[in-house]
C-alpha atoms as a PDB file:
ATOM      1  CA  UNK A   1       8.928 -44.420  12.733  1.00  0.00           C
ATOM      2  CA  UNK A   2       9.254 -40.720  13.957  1.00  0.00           C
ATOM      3  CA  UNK A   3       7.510 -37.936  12.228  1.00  0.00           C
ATOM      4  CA  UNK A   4       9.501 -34.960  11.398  1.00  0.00           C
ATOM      5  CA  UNK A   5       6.604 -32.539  11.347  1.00  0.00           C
ATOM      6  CA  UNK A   6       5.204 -33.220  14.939  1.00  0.00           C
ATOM      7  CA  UNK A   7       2.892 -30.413  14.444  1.00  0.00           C
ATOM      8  CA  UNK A   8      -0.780 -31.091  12.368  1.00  0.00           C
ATOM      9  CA  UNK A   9      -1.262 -29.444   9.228  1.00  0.00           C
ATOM     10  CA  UNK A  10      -4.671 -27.880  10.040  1.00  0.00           C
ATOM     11  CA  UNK A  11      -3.121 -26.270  13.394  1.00  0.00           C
ATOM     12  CA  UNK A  12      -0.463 -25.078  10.703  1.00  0.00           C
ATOM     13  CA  UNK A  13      -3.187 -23.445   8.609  1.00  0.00           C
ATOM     14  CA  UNK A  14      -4.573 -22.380  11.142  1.00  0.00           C
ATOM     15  CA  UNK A  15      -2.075 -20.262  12.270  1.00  0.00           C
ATOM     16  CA  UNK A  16      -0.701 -19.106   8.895  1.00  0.00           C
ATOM     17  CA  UNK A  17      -4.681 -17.605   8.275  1.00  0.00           C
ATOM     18  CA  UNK A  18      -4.246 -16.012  11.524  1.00  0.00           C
ATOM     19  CA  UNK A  19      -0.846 -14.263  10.370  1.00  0.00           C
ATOM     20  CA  UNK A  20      -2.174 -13.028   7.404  1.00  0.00           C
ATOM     21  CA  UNK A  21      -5.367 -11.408   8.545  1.00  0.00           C
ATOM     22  CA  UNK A  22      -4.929  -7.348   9.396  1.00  0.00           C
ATOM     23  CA  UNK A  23      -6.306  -5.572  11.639  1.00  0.00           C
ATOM     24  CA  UNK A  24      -7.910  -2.171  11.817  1.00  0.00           C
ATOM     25  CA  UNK A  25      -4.620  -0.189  12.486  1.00  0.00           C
ATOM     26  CA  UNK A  26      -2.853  -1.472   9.757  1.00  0.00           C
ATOM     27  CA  UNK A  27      -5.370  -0.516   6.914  1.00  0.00           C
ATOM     28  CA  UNK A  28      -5.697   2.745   8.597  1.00  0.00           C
ATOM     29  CA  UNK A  29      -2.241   3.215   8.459  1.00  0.00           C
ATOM     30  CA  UNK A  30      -2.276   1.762   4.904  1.00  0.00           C
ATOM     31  CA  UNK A  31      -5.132   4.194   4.085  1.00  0.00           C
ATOM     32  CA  UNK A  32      -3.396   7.130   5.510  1.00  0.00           C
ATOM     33  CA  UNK A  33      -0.193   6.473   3.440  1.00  0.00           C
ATOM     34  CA  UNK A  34      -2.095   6.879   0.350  1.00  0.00           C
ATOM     35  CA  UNK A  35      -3.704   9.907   1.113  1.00  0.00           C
ATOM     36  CA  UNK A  36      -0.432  11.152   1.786  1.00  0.00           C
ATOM     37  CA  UNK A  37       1.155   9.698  -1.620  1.00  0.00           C
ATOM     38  CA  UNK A  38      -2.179  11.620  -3.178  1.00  0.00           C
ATOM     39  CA  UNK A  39      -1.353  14.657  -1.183  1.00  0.00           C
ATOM     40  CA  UNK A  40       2.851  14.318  -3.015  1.00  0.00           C
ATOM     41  CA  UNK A  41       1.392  13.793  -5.919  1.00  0.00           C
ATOM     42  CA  UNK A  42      -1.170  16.815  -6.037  1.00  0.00           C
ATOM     43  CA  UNK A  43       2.109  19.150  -5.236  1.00  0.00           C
ATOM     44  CA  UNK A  44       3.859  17.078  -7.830  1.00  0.00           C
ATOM     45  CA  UNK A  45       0.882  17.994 -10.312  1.00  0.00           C
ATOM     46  CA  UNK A  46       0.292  21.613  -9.463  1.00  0.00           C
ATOM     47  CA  UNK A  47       4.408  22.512  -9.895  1.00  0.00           C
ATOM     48  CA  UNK A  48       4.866  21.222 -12.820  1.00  0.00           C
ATOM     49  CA  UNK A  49       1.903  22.709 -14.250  1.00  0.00           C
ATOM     50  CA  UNK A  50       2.038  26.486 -12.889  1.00  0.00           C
ATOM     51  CA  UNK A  51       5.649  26.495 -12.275  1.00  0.00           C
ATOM     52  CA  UNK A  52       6.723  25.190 -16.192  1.00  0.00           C
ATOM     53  CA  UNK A  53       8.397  22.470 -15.411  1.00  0.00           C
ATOM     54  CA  UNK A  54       9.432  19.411 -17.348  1.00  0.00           C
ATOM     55  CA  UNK A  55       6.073  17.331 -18.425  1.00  0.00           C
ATOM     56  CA  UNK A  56       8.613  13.961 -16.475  1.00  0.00           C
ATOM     57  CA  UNK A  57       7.173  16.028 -13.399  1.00  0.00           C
ATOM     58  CA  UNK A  58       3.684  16.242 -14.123  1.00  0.00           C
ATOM     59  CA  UNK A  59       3.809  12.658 -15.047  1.00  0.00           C
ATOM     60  CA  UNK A  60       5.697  11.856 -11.821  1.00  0.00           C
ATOM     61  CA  UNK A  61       2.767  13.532 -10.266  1.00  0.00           C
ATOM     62  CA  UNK A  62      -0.178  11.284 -12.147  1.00  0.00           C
ATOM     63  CA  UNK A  63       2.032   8.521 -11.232  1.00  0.00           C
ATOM     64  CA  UNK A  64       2.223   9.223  -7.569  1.00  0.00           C
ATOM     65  CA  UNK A  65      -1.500   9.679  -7.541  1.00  0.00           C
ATOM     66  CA  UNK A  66      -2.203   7.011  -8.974  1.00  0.00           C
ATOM     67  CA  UNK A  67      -0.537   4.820  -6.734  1.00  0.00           C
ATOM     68  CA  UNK A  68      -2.011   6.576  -3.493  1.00  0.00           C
ATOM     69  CA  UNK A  69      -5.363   5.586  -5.016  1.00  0.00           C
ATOM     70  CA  UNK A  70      -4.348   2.390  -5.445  1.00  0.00           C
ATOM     71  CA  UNK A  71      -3.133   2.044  -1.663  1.00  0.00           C
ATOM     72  CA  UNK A  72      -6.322   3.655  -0.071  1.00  0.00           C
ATOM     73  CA  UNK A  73      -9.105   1.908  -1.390  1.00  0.00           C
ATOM     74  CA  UNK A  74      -6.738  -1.414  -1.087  1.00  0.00           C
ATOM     75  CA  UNK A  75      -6.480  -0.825   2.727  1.00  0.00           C
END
């Protein structure tokens, strides 16, 4: 009888943990992306306050921050 899966299943773990683990670059990266969704969303804010436009851009704005926040302290 021949197995199909020649490979063993920890070696297959193994490797799938290795995949999955970052490493510094790419939560720097992922830090730096929020900063810059923050940095959107503060121009976002500020316009649509001082400039009088529509409260959907202020709220775009919150929204945007939000989810730079989000993205830098997950990195």
């Amino acid at each position: 009888m021949t197995d199909s899966h020649p490979d063993d299943p920890v070696d297959r773990v193994a490797a799938a943990e290795a995949e999955m683990e970052d490493d510094a670059t790419d939560r720097v990266t992922d830090a730096l992306a929020g900063l810059a969704f923050c940095l959107v969303a503060l121009q976002f804010t500020v316009a649509g306050v001082f400039d009088g436009s529509s409260f959907l851009t202020v709220l775009a704005g919150v929204g945007l921050g939000g989810f730079g926040v989000v993205k830098a302290l997950n990195a």
